[in-house]
N, C-alpha and C. Protein backbone atom coordinates (compact mmCIF):
# COMPACT_ATOMS: atom_id res chain seq x y z
N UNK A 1 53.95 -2.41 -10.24
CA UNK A 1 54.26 -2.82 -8.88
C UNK A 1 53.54 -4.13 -8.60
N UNK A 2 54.05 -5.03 -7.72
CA UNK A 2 53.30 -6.36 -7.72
C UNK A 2 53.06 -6.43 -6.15
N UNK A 3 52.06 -7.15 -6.04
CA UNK A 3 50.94 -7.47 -5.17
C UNK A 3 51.40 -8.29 -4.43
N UNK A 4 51.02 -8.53 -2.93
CA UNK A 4 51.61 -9.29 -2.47
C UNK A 4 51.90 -11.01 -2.87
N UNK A 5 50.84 -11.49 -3.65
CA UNK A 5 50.87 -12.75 -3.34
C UNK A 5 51.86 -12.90 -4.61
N UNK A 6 52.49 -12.43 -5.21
CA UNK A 6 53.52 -12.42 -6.58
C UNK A 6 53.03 -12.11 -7.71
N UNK A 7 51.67 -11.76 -8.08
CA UNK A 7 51.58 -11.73 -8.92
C UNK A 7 50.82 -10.46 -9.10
N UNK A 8 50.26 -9.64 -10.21
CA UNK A 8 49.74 -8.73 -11.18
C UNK A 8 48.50 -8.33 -10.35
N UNK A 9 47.90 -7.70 -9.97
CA UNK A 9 45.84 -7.23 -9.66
C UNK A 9 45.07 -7.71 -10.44
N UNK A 10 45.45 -7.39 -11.87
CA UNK A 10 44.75 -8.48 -12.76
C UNK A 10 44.64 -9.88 -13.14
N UNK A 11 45.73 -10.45 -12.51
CA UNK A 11 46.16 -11.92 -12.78
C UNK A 11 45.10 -12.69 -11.91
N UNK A 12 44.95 -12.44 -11.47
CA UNK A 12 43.92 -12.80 -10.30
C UNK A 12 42.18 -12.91 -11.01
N UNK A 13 41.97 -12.18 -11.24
CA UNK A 13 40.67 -12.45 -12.11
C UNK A 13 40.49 -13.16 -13.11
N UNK A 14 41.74 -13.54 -13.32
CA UNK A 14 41.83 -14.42 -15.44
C UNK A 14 41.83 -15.98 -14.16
N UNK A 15 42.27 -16.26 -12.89
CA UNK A 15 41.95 -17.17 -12.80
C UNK A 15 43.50 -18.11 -12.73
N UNK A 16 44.09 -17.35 -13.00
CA UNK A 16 45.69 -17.17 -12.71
C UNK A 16 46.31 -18.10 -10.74
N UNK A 17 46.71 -19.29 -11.12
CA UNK A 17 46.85 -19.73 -9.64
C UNK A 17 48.45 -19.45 -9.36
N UNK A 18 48.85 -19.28 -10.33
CA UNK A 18 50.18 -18.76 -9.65
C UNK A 18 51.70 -20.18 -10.18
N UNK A 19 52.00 -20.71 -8.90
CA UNK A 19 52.64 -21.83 -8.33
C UNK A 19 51.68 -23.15 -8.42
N UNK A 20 50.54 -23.18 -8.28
CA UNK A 20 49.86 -23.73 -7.89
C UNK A 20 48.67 -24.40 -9.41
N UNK A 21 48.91 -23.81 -10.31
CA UNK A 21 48.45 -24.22 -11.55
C UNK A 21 49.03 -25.48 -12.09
N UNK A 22 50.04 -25.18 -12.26
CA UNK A 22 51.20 -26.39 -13.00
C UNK A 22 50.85 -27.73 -12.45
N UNK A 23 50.43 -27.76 -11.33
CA UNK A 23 50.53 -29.12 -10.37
C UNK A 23 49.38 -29.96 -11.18
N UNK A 24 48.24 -29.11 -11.31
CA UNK A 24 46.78 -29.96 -12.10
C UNK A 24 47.19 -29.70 -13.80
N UNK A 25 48.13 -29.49 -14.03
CA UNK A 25 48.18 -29.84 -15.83
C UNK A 25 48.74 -31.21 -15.77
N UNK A 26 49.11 -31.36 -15.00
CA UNK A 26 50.71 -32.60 -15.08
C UNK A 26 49.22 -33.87 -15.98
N UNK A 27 49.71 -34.34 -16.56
CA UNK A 27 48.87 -35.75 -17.27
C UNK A 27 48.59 -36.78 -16.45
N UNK A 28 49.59 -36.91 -15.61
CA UNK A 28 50.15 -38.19 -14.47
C UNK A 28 48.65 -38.45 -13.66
N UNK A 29 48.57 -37.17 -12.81
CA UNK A 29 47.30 -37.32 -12.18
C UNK A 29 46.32 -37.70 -12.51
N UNK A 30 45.59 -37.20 -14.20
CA UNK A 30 44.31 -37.76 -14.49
C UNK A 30 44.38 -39.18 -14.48
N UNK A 31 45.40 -39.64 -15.05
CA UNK A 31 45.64 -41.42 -15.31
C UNK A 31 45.24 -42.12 -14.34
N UNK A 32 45.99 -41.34 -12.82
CA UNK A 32 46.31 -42.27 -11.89
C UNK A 32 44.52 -42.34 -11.15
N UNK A 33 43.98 -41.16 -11.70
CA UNK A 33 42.19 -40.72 -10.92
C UNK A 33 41.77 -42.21 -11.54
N UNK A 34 42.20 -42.01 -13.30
CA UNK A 34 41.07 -43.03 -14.09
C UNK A 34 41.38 -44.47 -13.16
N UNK A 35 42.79 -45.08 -13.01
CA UNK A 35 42.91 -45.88 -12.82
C UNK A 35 42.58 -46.14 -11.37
N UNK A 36 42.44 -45.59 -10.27
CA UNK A 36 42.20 -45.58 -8.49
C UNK A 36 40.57 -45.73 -9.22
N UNK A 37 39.56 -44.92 -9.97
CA UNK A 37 38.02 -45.51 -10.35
C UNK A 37 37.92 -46.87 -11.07
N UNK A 38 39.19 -47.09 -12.20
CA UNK A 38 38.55 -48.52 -12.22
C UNK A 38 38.92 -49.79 -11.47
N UNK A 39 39.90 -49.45 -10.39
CA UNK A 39 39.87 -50.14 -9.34
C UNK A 39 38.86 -50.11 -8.29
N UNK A 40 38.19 -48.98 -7.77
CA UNK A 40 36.96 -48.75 -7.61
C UNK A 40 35.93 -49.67 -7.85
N UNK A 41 35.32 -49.68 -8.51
CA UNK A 41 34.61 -49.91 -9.71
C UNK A 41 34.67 -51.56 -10.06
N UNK A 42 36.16 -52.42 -10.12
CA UNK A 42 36.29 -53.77 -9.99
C UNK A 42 36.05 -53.86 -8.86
N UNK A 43 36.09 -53.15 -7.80
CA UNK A 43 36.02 -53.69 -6.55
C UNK A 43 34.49 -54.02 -6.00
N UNK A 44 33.88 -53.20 -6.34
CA UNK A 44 32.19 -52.78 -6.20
C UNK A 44 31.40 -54.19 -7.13
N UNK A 45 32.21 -54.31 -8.32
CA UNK A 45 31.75 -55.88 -8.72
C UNK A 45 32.04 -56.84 -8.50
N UNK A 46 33.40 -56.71 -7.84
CA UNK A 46 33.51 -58.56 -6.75
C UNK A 46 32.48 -58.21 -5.85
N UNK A 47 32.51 -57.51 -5.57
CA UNK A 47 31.69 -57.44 -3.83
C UNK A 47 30.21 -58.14 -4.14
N UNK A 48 29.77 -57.89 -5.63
CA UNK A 48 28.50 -58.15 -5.83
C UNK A 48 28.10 -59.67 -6.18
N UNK A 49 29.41 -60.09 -6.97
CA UNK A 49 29.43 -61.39 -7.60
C UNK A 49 29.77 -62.30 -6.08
N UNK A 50 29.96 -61.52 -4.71
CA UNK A 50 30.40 -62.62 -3.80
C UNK A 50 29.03 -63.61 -3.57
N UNK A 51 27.65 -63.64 -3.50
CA UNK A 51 26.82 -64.75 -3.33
C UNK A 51 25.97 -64.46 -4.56
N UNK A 52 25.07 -65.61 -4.41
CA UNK A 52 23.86 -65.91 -5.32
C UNK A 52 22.88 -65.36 -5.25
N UNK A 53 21.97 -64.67 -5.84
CA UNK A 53 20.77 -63.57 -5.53
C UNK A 53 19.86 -64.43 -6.34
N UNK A 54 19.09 -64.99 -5.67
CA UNK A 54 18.06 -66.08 -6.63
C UNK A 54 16.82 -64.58 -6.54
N UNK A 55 16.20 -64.81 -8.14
CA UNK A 55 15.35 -63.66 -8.11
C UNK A 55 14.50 -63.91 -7.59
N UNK A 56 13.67 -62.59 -7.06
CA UNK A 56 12.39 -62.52 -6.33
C UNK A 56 11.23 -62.67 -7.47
N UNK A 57 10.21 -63.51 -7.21
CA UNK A 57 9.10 -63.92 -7.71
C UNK A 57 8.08 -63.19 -7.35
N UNK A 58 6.61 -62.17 -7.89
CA UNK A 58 5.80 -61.73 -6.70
C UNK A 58 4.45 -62.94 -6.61
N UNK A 59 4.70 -63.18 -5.42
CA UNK A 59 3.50 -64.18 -4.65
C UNK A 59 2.32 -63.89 -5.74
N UNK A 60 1.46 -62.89 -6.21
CA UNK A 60 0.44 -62.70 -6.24
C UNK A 60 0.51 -63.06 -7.76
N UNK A 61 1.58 -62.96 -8.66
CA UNK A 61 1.27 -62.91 -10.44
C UNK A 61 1.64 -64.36 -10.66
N UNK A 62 2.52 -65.22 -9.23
CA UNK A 62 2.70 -66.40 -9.56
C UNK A 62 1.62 -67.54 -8.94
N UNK A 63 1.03 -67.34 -8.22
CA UNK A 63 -0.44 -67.62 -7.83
C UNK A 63 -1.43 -66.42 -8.25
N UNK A 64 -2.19 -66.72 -9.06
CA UNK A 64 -3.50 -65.97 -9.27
C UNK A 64 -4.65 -66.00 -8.75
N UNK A 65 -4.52 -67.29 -7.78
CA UNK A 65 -5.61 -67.73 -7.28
C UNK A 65 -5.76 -66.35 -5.54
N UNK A 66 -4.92 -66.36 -5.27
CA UNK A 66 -4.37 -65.49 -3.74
C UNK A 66 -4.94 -63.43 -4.39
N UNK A 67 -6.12 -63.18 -3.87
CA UNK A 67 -6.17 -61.98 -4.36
C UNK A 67 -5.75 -61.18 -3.57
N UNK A 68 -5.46 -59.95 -3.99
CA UNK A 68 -4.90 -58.56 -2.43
C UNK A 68 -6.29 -57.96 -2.12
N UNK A 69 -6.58 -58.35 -0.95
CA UNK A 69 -7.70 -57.97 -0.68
C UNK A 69 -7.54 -57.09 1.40
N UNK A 70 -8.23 -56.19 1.37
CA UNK A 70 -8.18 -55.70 3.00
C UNK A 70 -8.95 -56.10 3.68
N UNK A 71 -9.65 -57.64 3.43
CA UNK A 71 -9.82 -58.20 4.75
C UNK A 71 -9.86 -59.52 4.97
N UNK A 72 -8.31 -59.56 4.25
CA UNK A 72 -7.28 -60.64 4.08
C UNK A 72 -6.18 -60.39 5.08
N UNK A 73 -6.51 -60.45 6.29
CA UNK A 73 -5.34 -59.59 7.41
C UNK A 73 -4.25 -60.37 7.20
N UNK A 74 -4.83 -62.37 6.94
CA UNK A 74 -3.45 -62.95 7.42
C UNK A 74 -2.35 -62.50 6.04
N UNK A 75 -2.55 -62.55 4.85
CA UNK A 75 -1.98 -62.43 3.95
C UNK A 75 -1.37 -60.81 4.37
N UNK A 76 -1.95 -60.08 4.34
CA UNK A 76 -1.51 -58.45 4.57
C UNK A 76 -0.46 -58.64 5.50
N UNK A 77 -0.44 -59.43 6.96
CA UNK A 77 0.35 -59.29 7.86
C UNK A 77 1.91 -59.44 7.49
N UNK A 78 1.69 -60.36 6.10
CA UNK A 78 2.87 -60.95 5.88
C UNK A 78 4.17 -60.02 4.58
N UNK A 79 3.50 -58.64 4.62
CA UNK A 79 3.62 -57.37 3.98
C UNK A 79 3.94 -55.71 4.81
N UNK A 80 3.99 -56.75 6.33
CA UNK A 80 4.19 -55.77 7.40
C UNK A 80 5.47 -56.17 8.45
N UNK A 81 6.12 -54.82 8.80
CA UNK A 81 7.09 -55.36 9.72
C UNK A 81 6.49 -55.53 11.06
N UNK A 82 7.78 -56.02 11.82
CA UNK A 82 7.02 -55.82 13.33
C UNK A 82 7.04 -54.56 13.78
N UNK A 83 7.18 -53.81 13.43
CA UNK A 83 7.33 -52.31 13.60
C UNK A 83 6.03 -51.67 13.33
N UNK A 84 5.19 -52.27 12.22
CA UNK A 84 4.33 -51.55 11.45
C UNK A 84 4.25 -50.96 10.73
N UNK A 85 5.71 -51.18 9.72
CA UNK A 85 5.76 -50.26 8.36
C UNK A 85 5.81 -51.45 7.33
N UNK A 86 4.85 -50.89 6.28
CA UNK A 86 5.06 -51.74 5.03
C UNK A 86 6.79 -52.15 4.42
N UNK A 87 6.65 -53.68 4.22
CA UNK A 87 7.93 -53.81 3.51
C UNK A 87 7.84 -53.58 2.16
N UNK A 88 9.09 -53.19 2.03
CA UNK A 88 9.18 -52.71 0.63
C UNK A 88 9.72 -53.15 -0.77
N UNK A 89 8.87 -53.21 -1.93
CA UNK A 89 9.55 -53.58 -2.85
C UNK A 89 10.20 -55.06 -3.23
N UNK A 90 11.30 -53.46 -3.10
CA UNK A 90 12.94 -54.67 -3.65
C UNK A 90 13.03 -55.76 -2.60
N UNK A 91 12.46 -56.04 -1.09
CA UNK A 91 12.73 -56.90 0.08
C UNK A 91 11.48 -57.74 -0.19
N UNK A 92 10.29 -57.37 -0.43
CA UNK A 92 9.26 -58.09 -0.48
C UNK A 92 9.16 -59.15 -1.89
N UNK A 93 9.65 -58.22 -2.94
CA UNK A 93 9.89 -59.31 -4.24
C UNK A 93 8.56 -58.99 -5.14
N UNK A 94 7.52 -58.02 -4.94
CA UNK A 94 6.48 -58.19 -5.50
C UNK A 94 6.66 -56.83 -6.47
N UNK A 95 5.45 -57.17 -7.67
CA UNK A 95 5.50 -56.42 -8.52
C UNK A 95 5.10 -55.01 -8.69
N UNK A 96 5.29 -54.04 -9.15
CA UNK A 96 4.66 -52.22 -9.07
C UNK A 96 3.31 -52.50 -8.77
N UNK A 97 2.82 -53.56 -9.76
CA UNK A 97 1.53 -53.42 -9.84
C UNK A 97 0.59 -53.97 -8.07
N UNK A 98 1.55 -55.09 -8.12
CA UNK A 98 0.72 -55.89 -6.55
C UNK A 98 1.49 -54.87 -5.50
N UNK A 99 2.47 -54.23 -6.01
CA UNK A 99 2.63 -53.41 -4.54
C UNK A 99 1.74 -52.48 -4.06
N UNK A 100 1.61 -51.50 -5.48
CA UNK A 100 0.43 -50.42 -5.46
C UNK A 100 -1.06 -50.97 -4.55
N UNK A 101 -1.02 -52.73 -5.46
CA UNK A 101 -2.75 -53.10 -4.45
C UNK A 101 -2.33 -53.34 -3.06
N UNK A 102 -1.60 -53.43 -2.85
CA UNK A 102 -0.70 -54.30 -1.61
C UNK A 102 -1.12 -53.03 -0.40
N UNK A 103 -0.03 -52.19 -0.99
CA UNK A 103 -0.53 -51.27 -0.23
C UNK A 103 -1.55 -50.47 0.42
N UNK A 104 -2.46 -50.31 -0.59
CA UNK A 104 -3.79 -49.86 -0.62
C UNK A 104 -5.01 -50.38 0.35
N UNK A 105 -4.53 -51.83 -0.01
CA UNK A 105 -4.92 -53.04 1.08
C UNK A 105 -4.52 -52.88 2.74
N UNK A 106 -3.38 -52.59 2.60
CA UNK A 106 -2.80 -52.50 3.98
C UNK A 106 -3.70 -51.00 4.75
N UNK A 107 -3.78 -49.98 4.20
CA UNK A 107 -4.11 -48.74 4.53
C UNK A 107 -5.90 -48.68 4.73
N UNK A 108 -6.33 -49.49 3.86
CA UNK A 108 -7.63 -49.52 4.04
C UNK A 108 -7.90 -50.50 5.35
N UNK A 109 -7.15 -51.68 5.61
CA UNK A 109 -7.13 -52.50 6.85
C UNK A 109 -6.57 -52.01 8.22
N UNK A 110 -5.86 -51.19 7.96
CA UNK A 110 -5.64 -50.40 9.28
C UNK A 110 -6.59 -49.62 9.52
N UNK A 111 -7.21 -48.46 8.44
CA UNK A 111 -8.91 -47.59 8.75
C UNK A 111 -9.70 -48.87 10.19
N UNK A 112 -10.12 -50.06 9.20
CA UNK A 112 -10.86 -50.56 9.85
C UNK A 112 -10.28 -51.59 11.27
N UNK A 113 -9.17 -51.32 11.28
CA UNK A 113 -8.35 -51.68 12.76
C UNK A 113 -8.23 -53.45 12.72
N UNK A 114 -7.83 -53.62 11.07
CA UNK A 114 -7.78 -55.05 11.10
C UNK A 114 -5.70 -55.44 11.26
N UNK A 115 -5.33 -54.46 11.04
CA UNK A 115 -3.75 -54.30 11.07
C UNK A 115 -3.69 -53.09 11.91
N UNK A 116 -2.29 -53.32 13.02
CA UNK A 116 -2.37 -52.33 13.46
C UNK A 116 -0.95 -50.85 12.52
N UNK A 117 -1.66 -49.76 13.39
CA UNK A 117 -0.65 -48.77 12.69
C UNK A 117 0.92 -48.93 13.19
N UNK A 118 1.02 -49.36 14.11
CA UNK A 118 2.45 -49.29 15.05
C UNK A 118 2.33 -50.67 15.84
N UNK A 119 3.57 -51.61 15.41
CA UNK A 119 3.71 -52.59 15.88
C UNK A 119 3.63 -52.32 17.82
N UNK A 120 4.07 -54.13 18.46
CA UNK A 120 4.17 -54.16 19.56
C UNK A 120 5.19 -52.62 20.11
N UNK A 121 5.08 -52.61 21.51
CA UNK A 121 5.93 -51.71 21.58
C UNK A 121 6.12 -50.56 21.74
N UNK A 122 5.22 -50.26 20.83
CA UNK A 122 5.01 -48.58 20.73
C UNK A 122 4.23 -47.66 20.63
């Protein structure tokens, strides 16, 4: 005797879609996925090639003379938003290594209330 949806009680557990199987064998579809990603995908690299990204240099490994120091406010300030959060990184241009001091700098200069924690404002 068959079940309502057309098919077997057991058909159903093997995973059995019915009508509805045939549609995802067809070949057509995967092609058309690959090809809608590598249109994708060209698109995501014009977008990138549209300007010039001159690389970031970090201030501190290209002057050696400039140390990271915390009670160096003016230099620190220039590692802070107006907000009062450290900039970061990839925006600032500096290296793991001067970020790590960078930071460290910044946190020890706020202890002593030479930077503040929270820009104007707030």
């Amino acid at each position: 005797m068959s079940a309502p949806g057309g098919y077997e009680r057991g058909d159903r557990d093997r995973g059995d879609r019915g009508d509805r199987g045939d549609r995802y064998d067809r070949p057509n579809d995967s092609v058309k996925a690959r090809l809608r990603a590598r249109a994708r995908k060209k698109a995501r690299r014009q977008k990138k090639k549209s300007g010039f990204l001159r690389r970031k240099v970090c201030r501190f490994c290209a002057d050696n003379t400039v140390p990271v120091h915390y009670k160096d406010h003016k230099t620190l300030r220039l590692f802070v938003s107006e907000v009062g959060k450290m900039i970061p990184r990839r925006i600032s241009g500096n290296c793991a290594r001067h970020q790590r001091a960078l930071s460290t700098a910044i946190k020890r200069a706020r202890q002593l209330a030479l930077l503040p924690y929270a820009g104007q404002g707030q």
